[in-house]
Protein backbone atom coordinates (compact mmCIF):
# COMPACT_ATOMS: atom_id res chain seq x y z
CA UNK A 1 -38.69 -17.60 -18.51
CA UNK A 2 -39.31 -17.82 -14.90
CA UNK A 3 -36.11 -20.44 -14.74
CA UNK A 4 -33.97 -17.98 -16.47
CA UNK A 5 -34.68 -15.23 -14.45
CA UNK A 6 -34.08 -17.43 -10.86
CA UNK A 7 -30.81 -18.24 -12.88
CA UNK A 8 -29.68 -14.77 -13.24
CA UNK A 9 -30.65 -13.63 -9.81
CA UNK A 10 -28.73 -16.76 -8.34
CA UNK A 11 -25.74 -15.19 -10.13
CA UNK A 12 -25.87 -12.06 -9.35
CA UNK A 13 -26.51 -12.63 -5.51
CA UNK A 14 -23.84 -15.55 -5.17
CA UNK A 15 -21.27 -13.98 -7.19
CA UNK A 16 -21.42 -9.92 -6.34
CA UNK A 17 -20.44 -10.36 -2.75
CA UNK A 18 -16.95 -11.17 -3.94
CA UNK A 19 -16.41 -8.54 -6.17
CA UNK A 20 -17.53 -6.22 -3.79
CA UNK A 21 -15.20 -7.12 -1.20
CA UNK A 22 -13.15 -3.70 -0.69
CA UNK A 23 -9.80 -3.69 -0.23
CA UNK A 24 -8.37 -2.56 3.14
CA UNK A 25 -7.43 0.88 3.13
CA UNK A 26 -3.35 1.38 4.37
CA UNK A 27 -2.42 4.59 5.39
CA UNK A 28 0.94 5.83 7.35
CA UNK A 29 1.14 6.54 10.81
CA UNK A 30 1.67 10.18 9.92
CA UNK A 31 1.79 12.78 7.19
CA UNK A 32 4.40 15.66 8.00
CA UNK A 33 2.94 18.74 6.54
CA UNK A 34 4.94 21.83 6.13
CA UNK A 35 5.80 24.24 9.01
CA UNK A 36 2.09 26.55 9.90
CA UNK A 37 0.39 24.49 7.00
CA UNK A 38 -3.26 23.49 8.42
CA UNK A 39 -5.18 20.32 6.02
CA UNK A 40 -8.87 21.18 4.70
CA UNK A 41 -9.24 18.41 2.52
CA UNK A 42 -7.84 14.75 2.41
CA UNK A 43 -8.25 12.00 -0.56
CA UNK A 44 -6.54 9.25 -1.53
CA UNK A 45 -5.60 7.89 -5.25
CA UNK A 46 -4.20 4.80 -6.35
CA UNK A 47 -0.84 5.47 -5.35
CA UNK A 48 -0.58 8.61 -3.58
CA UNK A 49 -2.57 10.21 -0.78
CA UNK A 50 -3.52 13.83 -1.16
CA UNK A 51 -4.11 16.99 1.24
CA UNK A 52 -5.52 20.07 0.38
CA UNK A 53 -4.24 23.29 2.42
CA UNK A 54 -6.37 25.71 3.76
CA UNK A 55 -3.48 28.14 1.92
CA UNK A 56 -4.50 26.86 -1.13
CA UNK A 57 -1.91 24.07 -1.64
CA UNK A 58 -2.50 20.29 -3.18
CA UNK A 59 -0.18 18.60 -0.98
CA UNK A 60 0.64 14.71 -2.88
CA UNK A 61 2.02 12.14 -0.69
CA UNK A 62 3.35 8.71 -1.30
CA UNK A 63 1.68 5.76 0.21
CA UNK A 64 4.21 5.57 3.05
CA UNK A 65 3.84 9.79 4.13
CA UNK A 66 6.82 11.23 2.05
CA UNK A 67 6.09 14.17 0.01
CA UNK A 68 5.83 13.48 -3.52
CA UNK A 69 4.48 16.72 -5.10
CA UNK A 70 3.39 20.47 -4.10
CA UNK A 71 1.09 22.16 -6.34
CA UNK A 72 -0.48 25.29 -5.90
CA UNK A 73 -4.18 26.44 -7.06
CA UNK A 74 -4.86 29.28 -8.60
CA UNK A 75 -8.15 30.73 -7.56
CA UNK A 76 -10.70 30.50 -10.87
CA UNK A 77 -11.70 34.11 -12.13
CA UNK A 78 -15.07 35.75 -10.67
């Protein structure tokens, strides 16, 4: 019992590092946002990097700052 659990825990500890190792995070030099537009939120997805306006905007960027998609949010209902 004691074997098997200094098995598992050799495992884990040898083998987690490596799947843990994150992958560098690329972003562009700049993001161009539209004319009086001020960012209040950033994230980024898989493929495209997002900013939300303090306007109420979801800007959606490609990877390499060109402007994929504009969506705008509708506030919920009180």
């Amino acid at each position: 019992m004691i074997g098997g659990v200094i098995t598992v825990v050799t495992v884990i500890v040898t083998r987690m590092p490596t799947s843990l190792t994150p992958t560098p995070l690329t972003l562009p030099e700049e993001l161009t946002l539209p004319e009086g537009t001020r960012a209040e939120a950033f994230t980024r997805g898989r493929d495209w990097l997002g900013v939300v306006t303090e306007d109420g905007r979801l800007l959606i960027f490609e990877t390499d700052g060109r402007l994929r998609q504009e969506v705008r949010l509708v506030p919920a209902a009180p």
